[in-house]
Protein backbone atom coordinates (compact mmCIF):
# COMPACT_ATOMS: atom_id res chain seq x y z
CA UNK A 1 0.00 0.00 0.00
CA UNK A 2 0.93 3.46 -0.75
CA UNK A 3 2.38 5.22 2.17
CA UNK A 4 1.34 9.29 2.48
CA UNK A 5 1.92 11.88 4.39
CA UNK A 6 -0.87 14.93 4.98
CA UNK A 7 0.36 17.78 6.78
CA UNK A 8 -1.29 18.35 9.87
CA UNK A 9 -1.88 22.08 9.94
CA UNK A 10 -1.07 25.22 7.77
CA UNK A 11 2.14 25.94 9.36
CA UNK A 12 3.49 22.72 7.57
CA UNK A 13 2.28 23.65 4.01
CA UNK A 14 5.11 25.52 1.90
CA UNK A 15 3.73 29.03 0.13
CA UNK A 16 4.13 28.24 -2.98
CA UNK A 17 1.69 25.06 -2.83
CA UNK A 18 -1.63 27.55 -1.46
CA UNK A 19 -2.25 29.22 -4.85
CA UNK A 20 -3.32 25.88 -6.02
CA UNK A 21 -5.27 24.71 -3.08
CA UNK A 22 -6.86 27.92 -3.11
CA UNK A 23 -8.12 27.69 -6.51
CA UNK A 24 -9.63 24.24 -5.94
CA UNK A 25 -11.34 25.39 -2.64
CA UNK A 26 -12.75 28.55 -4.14
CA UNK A 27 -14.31 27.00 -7.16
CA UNK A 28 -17.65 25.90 -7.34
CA UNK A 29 -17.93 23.33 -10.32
CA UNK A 30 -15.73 21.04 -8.73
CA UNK A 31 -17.66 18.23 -6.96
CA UNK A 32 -16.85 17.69 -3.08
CA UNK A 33 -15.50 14.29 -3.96
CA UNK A 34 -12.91 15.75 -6.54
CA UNK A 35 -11.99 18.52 -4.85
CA UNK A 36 -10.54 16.36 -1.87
CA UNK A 37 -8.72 14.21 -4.21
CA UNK A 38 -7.21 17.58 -5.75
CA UNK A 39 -5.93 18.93 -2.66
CA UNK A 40 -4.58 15.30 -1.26
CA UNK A 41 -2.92 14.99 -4.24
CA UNK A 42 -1.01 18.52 -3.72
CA UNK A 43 -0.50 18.34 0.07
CA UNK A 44 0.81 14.82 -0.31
CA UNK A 45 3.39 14.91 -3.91
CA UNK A 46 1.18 12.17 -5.37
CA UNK A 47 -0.31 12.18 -8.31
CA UNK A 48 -4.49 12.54 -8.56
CA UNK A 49 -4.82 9.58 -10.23
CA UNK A 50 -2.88 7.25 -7.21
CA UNK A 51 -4.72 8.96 -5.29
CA UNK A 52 -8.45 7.48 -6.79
CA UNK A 53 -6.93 3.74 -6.46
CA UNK A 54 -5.90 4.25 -2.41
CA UNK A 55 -8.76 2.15 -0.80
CA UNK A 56 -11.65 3.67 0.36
CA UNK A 57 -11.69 2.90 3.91
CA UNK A 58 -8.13 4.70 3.96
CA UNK A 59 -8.70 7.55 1.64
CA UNK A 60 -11.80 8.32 4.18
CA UNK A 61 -9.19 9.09 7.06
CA UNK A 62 -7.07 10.62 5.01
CA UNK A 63 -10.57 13.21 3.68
CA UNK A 64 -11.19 13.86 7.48
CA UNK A 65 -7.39 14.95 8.48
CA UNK A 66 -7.36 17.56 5.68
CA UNK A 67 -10.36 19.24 6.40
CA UNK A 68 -9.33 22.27 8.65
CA UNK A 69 -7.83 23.36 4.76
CA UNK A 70 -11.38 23.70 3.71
CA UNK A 71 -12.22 26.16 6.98
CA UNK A 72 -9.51 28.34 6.05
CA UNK A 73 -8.79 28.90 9.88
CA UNK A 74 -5.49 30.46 10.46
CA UNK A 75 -3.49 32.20 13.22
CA UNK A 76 -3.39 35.51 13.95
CA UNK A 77 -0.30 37.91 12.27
CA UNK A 78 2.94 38.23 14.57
CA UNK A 79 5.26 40.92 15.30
CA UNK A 80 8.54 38.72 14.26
CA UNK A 81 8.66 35.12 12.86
CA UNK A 82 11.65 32.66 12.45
CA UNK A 83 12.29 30.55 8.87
CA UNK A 84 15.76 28.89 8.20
CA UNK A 85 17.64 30.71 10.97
CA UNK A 86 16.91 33.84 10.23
CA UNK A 87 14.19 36.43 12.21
CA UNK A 88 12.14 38.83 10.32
CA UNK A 89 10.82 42.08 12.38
CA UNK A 90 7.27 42.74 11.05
CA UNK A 91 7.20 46.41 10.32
CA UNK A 92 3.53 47.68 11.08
CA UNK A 93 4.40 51.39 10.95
CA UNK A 94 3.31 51.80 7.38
CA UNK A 95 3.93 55.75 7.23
CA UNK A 96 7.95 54.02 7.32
CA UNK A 97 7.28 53.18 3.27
CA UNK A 98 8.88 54.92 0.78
CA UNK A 99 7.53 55.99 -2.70
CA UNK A 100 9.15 52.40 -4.51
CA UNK A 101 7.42 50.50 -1.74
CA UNK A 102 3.90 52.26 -2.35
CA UNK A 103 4.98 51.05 -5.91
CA UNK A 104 5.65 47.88 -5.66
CA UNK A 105 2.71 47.13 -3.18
CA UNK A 106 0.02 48.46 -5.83
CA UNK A 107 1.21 46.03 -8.36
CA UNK A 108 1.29 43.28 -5.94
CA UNK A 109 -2.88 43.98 -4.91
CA UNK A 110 -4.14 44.39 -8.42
CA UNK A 111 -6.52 41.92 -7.89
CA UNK A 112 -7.42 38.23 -5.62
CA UNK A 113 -5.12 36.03 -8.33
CA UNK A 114 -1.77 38.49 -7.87
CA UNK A 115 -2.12 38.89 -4.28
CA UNK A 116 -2.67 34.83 -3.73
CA UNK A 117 0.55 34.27 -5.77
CA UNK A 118 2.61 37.08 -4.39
CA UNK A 119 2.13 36.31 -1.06
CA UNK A 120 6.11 36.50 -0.03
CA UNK A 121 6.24 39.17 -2.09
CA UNK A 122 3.79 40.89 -0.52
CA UNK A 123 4.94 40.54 3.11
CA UNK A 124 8.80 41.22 2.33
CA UNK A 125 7.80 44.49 1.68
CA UNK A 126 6.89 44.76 5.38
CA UNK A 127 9.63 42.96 7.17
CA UNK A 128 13.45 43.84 8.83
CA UNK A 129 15.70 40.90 8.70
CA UNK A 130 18.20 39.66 11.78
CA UNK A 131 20.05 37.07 13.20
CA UNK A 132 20.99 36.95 17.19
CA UNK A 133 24.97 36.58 18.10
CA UNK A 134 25.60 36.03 21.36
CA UNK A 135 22.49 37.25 22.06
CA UNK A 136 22.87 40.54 20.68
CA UNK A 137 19.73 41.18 17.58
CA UNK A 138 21.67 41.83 14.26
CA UNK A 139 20.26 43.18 11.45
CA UNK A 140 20.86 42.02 8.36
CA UNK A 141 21.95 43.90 5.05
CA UNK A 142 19.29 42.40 2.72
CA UNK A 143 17.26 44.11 -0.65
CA UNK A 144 13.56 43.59 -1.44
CA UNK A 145 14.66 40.89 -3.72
CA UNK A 146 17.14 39.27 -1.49
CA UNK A 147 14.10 38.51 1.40
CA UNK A 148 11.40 37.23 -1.24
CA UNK A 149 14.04 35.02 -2.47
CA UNK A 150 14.34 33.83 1.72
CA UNK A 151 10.57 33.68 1.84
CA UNK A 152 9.66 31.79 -1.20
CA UNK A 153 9.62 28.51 0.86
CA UNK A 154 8.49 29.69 4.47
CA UNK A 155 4.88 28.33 5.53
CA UNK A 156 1.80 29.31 4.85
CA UNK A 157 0.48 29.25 8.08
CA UNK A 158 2.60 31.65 8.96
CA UNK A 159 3.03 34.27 5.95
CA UNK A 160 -1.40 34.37 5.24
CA UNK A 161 -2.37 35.99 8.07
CA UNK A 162 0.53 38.98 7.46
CA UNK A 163 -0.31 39.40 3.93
CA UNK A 164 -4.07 39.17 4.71
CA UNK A 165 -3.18 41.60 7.45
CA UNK A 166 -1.33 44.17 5.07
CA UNK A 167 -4.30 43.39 1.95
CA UNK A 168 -6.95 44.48 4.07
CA UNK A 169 -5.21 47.85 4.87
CA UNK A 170 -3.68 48.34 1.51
CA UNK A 171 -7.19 50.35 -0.07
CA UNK A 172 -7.07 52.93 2.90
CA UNK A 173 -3.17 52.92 1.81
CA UNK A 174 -3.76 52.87 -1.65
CA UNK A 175 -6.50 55.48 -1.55
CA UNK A 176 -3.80 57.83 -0.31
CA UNK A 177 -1.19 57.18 -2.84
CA UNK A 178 -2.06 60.19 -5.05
CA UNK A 179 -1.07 62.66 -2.54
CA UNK A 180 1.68 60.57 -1.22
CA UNK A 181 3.45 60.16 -4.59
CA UNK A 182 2.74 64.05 -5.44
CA UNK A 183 5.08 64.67 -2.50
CA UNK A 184 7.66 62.23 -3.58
CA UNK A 185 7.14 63.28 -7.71
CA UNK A 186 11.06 63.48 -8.22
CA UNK A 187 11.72 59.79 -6.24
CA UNK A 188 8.43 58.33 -8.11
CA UNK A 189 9.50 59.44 -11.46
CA UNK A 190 12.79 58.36 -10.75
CA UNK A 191 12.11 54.82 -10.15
CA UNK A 192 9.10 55.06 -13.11
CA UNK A 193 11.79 56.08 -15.41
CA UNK A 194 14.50 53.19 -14.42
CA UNK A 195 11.23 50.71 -14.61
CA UNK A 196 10.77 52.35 -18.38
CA UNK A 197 14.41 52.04 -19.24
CA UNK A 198 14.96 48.61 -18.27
CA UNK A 199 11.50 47.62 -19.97
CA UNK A 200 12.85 48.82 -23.35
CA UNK A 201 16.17 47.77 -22.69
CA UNK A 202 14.64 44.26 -22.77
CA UNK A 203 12.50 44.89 -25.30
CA UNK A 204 15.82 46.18 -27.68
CA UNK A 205 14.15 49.88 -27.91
CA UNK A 206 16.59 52.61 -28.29
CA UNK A 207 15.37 55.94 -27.37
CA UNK A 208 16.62 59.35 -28.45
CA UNK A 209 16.60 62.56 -27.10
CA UNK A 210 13.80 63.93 -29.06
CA UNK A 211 11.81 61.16 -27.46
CA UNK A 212 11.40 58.98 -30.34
């Protein structure tokens, strides 16, 4: 017999498997009986159809341990979390964002689908990086892409309820942005001009001075 492993809880489900459990629990043409075989087969590495020929009495227990996925019941945010020996400082202080952040951040809440597969994206815009020596608090010397690239394999359990935290204060942030950005014009169209550059640098468009 096939031997599988469920997780037990959110906190030991990886990021980047949620955008396709959420997509099976959020849609409504799949049949209750195929949408538990979809999401065994992603929370165990086994493929849907070995999961259909595990026997019935079996695949029954293993329906009823995966069913706190289908409540969507998570923990509330923290103020610092731990993945692969490093600490991240949440930083709730959101007036502490800068124009490129306010950039960044609006691309990453278009809509449901970006912010469900963005979510380390999302939260390393938030977070301070450290490490403790000798019980001292460090911080470390890390870029925005640097701590996504850290975060692309922390747990869901523990990353949601941040970026759920930030999403539902990003409208009131977002609603603000006009103003905000019209005090930081020169930063803003600094960075929206290096974004423009580099897009038809890789695009091979050469621009002139006469703008064409």
């Amino acid at each position: 017999m096939m031997k599988i492993r469920i997780p037990n809880s959110w906190k030991d489900i990886r990021v980047d498997k949620f955008p396709l459990i959420y997509d099976i629990v959020r849609d409504s043409d799949i049949d209750e009986n195929e949408r538990n075989y979809r999401v065994l087969s992603i929370l165990a590495d086994v493929n849907l159809s070995d999961i259909k020929k595990i026997k019935l009495s079996e695949l029954k227990k293993l329906i009823d341990s995966i069913q706190y996925i289908f409540k969507f019941e998570f923990p509330k945010h923290k103020q610092t979390f731990k993945h692969n020996k490093i600490h991240y400082k949440i930083n709730y202080d959101v007036t502490q964002l800068n124009a490129e952040d306010f950039i960044t951040l609006s691309k990453l809440t278009e809509n449901e689908d970006t912010i469900i597969n963005n979510l380390p994206q999302i939260v390393a815009v938030f977070v301070k990086p450290f490490k403790y020596k000798w019980f001292k608090k460090i911080e470390l010397e890390m870029d925005y892409n640097e701590i996504v690239s850290k975060l692309k394999d922390v747990d869901i359990g523990t990353i949601y309820p941040i970026a759920v935290f930030f999403c539902q204060i990003t409208d009131s942030l977002l609603d603000n942005i006009e103003d905000y950005l019209e005090s930081q014009s020169a930063e803003v169209m600094k960075i929206l001009n290096q974004e423009l550059t580099s897009e038809l640098k890789s695009r091979n468009i050469q621009t002139t001075g006469d703008g064409t």
